[in-house]
Protein backbone atom coordinates (compact mmCIF):
# COMPACT_ATOMS: atom_id res chain seq x y z
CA UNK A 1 138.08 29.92 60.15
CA UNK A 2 139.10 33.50 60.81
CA UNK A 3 139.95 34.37 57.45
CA UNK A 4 136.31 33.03 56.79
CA UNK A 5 134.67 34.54 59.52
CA UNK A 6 136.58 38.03 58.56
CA UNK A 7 135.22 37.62 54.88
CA UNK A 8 131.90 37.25 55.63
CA UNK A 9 131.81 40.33 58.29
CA UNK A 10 133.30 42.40 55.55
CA UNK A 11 130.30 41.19 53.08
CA UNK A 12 127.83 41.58 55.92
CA UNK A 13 129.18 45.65 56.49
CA UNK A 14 129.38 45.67 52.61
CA UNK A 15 126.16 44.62 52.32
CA UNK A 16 124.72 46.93 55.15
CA UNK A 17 126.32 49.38 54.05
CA UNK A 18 124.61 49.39 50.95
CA UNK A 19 121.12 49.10 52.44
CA UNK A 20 121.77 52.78 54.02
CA UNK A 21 123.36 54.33 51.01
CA UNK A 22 120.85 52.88 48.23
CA UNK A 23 117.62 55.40 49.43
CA UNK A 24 120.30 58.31 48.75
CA UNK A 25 121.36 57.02 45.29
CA UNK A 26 118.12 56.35 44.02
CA UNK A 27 116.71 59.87 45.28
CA UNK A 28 119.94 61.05 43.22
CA UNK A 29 118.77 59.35 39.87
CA UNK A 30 115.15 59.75 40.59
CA UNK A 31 116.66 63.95 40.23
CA UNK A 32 117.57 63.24 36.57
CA UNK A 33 114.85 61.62 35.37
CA UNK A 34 111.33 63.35 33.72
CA UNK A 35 108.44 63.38 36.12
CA UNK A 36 106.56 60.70 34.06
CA UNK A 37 110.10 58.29 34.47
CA UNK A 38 109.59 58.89 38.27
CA UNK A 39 106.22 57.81 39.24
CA UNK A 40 106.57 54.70 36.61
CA UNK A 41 105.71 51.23 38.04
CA UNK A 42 107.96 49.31 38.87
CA UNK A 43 110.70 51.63 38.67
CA UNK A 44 113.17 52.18 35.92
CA UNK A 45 116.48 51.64 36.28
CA UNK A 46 117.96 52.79 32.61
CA UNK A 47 116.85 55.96 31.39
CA UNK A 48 117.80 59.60 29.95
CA UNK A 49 119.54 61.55 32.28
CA UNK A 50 118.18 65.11 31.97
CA UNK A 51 118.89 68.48 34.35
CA UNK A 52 115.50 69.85 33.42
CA UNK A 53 114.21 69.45 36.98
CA UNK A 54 117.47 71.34 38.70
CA UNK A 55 117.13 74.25 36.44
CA UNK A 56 112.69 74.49 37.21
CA UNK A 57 113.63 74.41 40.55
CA UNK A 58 116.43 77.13 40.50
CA UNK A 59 114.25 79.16 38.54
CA UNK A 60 111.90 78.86 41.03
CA UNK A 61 113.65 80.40 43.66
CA UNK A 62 115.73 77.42 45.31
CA UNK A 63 118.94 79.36 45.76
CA UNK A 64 116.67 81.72 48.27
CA UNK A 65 115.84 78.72 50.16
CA UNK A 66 119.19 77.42 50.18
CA UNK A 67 120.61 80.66 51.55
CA UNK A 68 118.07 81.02 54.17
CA UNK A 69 118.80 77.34 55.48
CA UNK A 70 122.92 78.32 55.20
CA UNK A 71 122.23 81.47 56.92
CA UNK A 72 120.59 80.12 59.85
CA UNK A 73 122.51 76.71 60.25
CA UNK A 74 125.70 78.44 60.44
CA UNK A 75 124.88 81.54 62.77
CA UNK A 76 122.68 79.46 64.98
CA UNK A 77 125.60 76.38 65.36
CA UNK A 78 128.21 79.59 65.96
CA UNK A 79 125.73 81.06 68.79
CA UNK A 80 125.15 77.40 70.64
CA UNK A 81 128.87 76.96 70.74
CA UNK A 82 129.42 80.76 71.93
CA UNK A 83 127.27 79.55 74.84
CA UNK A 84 127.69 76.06 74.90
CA UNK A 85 131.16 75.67 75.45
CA UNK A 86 131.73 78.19 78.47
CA UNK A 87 128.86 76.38 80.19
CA UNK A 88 130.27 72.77 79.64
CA UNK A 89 133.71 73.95 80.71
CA UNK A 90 132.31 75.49 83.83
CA UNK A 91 130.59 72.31 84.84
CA UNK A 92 132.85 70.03 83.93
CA UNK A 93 136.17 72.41 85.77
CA UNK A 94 134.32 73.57 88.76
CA UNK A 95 132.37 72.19 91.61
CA UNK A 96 129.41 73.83 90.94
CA UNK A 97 126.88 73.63 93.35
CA UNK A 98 123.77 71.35 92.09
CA UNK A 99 125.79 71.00 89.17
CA UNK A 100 123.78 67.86 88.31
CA UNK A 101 120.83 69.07 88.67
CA UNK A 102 121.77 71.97 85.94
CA UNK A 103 123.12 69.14 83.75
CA UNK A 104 119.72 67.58 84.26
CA UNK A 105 117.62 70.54 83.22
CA UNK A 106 119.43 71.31 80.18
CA UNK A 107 119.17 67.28 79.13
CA UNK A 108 115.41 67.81 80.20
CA UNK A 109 114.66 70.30 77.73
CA UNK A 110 114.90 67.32 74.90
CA UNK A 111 112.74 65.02 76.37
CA UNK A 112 110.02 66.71 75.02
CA UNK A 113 108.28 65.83 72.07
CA UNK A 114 108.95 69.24 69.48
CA UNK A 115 104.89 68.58 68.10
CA UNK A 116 104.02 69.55 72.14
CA UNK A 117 105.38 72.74 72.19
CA UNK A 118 105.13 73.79 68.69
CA UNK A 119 101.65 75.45 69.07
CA UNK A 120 103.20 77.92 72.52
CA UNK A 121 105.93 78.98 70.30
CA UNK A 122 103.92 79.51 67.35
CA UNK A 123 101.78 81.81 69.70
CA UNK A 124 104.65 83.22 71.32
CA UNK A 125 106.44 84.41 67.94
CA UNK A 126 103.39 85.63 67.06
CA UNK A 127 102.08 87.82 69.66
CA UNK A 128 106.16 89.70 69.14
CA UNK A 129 105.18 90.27 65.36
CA UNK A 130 108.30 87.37 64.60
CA UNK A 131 107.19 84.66 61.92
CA UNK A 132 108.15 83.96 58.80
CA UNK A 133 112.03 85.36 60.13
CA UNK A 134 115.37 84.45 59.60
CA UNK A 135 116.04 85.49 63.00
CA UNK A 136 113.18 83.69 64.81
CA UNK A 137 114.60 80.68 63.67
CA UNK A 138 118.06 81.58 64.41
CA UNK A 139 116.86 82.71 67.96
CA UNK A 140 114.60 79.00 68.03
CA UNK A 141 117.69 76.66 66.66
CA UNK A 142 120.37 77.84 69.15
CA UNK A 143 118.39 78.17 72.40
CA UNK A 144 117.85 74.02 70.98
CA UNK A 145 120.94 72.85 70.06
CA UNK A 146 123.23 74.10 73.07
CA UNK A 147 121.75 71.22 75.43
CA UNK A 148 123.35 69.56 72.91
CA UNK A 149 126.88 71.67 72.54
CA UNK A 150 126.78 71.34 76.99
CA UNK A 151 126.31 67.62 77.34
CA UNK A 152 129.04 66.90 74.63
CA UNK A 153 131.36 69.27 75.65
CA UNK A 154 131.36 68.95 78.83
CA UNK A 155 132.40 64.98 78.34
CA UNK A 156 135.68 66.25 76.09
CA UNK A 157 136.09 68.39 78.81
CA UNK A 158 136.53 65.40 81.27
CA UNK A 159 139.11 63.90 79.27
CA UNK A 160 141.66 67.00 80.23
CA UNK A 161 143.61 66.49 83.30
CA UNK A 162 143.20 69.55 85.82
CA UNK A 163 146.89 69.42 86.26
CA UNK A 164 147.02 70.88 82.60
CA UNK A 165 145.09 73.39 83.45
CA UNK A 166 147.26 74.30 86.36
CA UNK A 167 150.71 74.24 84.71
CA UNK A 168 149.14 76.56 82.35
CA UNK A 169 148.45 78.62 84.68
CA UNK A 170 151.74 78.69 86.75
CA UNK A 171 153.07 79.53 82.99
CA UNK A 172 151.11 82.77 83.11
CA UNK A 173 147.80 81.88 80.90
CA UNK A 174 145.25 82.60 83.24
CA UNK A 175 141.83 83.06 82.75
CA UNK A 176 140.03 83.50 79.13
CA UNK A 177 143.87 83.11 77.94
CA UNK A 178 144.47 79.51 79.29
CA UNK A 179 141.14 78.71 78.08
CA UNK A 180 141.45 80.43 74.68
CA UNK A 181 144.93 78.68 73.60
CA UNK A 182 145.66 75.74 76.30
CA UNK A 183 141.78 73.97 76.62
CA UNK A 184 140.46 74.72 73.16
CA UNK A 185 143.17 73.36 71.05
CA UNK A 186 142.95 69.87 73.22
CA UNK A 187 138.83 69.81 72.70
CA UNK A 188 139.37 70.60 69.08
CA UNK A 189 137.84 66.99 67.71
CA UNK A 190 134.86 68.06 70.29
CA UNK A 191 134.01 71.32 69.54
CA UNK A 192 134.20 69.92 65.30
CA UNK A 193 131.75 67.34 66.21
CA UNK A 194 129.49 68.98 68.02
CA UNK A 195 129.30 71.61 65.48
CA UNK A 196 128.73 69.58 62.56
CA UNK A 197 125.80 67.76 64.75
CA UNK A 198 123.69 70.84 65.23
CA UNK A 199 124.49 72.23 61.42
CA UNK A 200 122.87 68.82 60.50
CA UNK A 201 120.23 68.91 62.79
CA UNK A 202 119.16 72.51 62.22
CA UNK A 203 120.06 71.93 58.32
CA UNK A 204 117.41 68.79 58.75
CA UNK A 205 114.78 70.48 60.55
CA UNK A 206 111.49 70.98 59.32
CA UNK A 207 108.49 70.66 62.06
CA UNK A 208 109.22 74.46 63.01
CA UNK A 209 110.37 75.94 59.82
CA UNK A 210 106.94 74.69 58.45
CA UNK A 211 105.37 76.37 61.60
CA UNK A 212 107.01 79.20 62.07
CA UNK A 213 107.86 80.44 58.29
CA UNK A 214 105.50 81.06 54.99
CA UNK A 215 107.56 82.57 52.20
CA UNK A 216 110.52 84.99 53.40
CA UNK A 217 112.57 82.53 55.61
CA UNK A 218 111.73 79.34 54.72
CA UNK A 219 114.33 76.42 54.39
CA UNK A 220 115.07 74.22 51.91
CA UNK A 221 113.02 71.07 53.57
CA UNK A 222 109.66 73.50 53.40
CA UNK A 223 110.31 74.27 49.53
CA UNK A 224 110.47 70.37 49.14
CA UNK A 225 107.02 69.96 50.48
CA UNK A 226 105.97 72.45 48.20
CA UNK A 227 106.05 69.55 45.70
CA UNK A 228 103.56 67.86 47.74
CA UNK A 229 100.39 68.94 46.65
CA UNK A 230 96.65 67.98 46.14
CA UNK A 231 97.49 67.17 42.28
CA UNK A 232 99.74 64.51 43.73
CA UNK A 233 103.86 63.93 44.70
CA UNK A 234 106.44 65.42 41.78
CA UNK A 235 108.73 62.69 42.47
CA UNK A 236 111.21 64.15 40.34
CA UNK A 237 111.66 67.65 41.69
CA UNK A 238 111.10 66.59 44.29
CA UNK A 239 114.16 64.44 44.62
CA UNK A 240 116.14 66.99 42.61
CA UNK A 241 115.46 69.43 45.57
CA UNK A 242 116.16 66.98 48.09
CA UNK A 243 119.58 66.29 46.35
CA UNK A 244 120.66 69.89 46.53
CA UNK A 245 119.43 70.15 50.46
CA UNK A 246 121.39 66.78 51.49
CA UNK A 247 124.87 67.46 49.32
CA UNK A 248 126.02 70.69 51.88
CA UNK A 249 125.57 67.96 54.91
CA UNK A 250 127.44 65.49 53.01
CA UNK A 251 130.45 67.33 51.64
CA UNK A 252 130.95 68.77 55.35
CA UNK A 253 130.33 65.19 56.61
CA UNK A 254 133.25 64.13 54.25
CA UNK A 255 135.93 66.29 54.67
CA UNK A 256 135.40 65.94 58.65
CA UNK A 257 134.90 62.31 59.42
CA UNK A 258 137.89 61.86 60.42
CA UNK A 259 137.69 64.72 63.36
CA UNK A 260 134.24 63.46 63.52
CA UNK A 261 134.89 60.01 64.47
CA UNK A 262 137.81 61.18 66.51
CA UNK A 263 135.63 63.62 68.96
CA UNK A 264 132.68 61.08 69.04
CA UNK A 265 135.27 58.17 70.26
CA UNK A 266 136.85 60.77 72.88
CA UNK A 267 133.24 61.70 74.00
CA UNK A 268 132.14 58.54 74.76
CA UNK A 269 135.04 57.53 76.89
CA UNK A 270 133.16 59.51 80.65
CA UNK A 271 130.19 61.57 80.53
């Protein structure tokens, strides 16, 4: 019974794990197919491969797009753990007064739908003379995502006894020089996961690049609605583009799952 019962949870993951994976695999082959192949009914599941649609859409400027989503991805996940971590170590290390109710306001600042603010900052940006800017959404992502970097953080935080702290400092690394190379190493798995988490969000995002961006700074998920237009959907560059936006995301989800899964598990243990 529990060789059966083991065999059919492993089919049953198998099986899920299929569901999840198949949308990205058929947006893959959906890439290499001609536009006319795409939007065929019911689909096709044998054709000619062809990288016709990768080289229209790199000739139409994707690499700019690409950079500009790089660009601010990686500065703005840099910034929110510049600020991020300090803060979660402070809350989590010291009894700060209404410490909770800090905790709560930063956790408060996600509870709201991004569609109800999106108009304020839109007008905000505007009156400085800021849209359509790589910094604006640099400036927009990291003020987001270190809620985010605190509320993690500060849980990996939890997990290291005070007494560590202390014999580090009876050692003579006090200060930024305990924290720099006794608390950091021990968070490492943390600071990884929390770090891929806002490069994927920001990476992901698209309600405020739309808003905030026309031409200059746009990101890769506003060139791929570029392919939605009045004439119809162009399945096929469409999916070509979205293969180029989702392999960064995946590559950096590969070679760190196993930090990844590490700082998640460590995490979740208080909070």
């Amino acid at each position: 019974m529990r060789r059966l019962l083991s065999g059919v949870l492993s089919l049953c993951t198998y099986i899920l794990a299929l569901i999840y994976v198949f949308p990205l695999v058929w947006m893959f082959m959906t890439g290499f197919k001609q536009e006319g192949n795409a939007a065929t009914m019911p689909p096709s599941l044998f054709f000619k491969p062809t990288m016709e649609n990768f080289k229209l859409i790199w000739d139409a400027g994707a690499s700019a797009f690409l950079w500009n989503s790089a660009l601010v991805a990686v500065i703005s996940t840099i910034l929110a753990l510049l600020f991020g971590v300090p803060a979660a170590y402070a809350l989590a290390m010291y009894r700060l007064k209404k410490s909770d109710d800090i905790l709560f306001w930063f956790i408060s600042t996600k509870m709201l739908p991004a569609i109800g603010v999106v108009i304020p900052i839109y007008l905000v940006f505007k009156n400085l003379n800021m849209l359509d800017s790589v910094f604006t959404l640099i400036l927009l992502y990291t003020a987001m995502n270190i809620p985010l970097v605190v509320w993690m953080m500060r849980s990996f935080f939890l997990e290291i006894p005070y007494e560590t702290i202390e014999a580090a400092q009876v050692d003579g690394a006090m200060g930024l020089q305990g924290f720099m190379r006794i608390t950091l190493p021990l968070v490492r798995p943390g600071i990884i996961s929390s770090s891929l988490l806002c490069f994927v969000f920001v990476w992901n995002e698209f309600l405020f690049g739309v808003s905030l961006t026309y031409t200059h700074a746009a990101t890769m998920p506003v060139y791929m609605a570029t392919y939605m237009t009045q004439e119809g959907l162009f399945w096929a560059k469409m999916s070509a583009v979205a293969t180029l936006a989702v392999l960064p995301a995946l590559v950096l989800g590969w070679f760190t799952q196993k930090q990844l899964v590490r700082g998640l598990t460590m995490g979740a243990v208080k909070g």
